[in-house]
Protein backbone atom coordinates (compact mmCIF):
# COMPACT_ATOMS: atom_id res chain seq x y z
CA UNK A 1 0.00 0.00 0.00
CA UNK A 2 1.54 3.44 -1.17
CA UNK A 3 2.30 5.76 2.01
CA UNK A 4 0.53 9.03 1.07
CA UNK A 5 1.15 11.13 4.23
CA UNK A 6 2.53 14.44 2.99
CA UNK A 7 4.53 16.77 4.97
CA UNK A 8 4.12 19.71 3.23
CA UNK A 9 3.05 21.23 0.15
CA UNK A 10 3.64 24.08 -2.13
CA UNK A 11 -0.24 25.63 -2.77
CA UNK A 12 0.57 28.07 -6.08
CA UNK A 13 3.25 25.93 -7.84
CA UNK A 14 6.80 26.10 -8.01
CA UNK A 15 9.12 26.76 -10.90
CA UNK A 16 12.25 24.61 -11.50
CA UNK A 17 15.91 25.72 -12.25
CA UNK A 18 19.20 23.63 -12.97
CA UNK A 19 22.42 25.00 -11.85
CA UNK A 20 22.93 27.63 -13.55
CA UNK A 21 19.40 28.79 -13.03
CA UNK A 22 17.70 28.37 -16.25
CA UNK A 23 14.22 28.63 -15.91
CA UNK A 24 12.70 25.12 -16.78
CA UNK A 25 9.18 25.63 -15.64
CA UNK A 26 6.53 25.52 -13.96
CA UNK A 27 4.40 23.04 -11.94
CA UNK A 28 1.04 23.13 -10.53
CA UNK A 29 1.53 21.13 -7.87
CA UNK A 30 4.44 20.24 -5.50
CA UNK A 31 4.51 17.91 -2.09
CA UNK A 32 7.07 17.21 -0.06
CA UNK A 33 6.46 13.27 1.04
CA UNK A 34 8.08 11.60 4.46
CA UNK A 35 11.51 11.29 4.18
CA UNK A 36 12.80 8.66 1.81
CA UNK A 37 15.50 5.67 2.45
CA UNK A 38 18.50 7.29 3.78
CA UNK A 39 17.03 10.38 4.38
CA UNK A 40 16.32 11.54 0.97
CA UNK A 41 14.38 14.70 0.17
CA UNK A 42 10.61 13.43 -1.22
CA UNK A 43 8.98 15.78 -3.96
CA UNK A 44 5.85 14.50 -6.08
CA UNK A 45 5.21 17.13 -8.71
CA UNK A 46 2.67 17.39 -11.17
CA UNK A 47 3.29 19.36 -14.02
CA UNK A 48 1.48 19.71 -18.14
CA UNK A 49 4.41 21.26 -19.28
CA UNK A 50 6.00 18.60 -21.36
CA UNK A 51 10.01 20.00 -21.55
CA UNK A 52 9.66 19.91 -17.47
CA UNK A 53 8.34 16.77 -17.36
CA UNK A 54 10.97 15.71 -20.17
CA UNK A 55 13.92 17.64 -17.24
CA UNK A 56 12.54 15.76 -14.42
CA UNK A 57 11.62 12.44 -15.07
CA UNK A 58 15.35 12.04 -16.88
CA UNK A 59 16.86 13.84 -14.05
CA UNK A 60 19.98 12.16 -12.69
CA UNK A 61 22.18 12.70 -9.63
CA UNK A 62 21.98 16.99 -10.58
CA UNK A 63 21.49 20.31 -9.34
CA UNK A 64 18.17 21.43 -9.06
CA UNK A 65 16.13 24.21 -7.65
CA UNK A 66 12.71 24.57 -6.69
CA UNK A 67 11.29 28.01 -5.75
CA UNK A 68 7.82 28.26 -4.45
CA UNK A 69 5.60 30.26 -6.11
CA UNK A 70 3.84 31.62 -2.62
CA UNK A 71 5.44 32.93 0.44
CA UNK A 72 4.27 30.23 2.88
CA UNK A 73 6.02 27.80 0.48
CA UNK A 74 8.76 25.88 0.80
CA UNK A 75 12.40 26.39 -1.55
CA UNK A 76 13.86 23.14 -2.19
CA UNK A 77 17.95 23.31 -2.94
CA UNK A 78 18.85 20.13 -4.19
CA UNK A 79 23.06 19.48 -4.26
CA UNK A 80 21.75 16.65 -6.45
CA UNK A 81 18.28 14.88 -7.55
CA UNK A 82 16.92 12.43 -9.58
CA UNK A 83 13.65 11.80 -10.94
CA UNK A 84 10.95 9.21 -12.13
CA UNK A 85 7.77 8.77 -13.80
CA UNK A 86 4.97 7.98 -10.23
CA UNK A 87 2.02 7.41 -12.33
CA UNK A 88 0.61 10.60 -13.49
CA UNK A 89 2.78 12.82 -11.44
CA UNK A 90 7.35 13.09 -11.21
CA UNK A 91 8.75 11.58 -8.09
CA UNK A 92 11.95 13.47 -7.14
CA UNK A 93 14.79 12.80 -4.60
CA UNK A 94 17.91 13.50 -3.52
CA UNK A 95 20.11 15.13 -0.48
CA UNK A 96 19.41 19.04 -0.39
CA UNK A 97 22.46 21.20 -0.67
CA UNK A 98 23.81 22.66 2.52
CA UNK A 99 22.46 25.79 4.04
């Protein structure tokens, strides 16, 4: 059975950059899930832009950043992620850089 507690969630979206902060779009929806194995930073995104849904789900061990598009939302600095097709959403995770 899938664990769908969520710890938090970014309401308005988010929009994605690489590392050297090229814009790569925008998704609807982000949630941060329960920490994965090893203590790896959870994001389930759902997107309909296809070139950030292209970025994600063939995203491998790189820079990312994820940048809330509301105040009370959460900023997500990944030293490196990868990513996955979860059904109809993009399962990301990784370690997040160093504050």
């Amino acid at each position: 059975m899938e664990n769908t507690s969520k710890v938090s969630g970014v309401r308005d979206g988010a929009r994605f950059f690489d590392e050297k902060r090229r814009d790569l779009g925008w998704a609807a929806k982000v949630l941060r899930r329960t920490p994965g194995l090893g203590g790896l930073t959870v994001l389930d995104i759902a997107t309909a832009e296809p070139t950030l849904a292209l970025f994600l789900r063939s995203l491998d061990k790189r820079p990312l950043f994820v940048q809330p598009m509301d105040l009370s939302g959460e900023a997500f600095s990944f030293a490196w992620a990868s990513g996955y097709a979860n059904g109809q959403d993009i399962r990301i995770q990784g370690v997040l850089a160093a504050k």
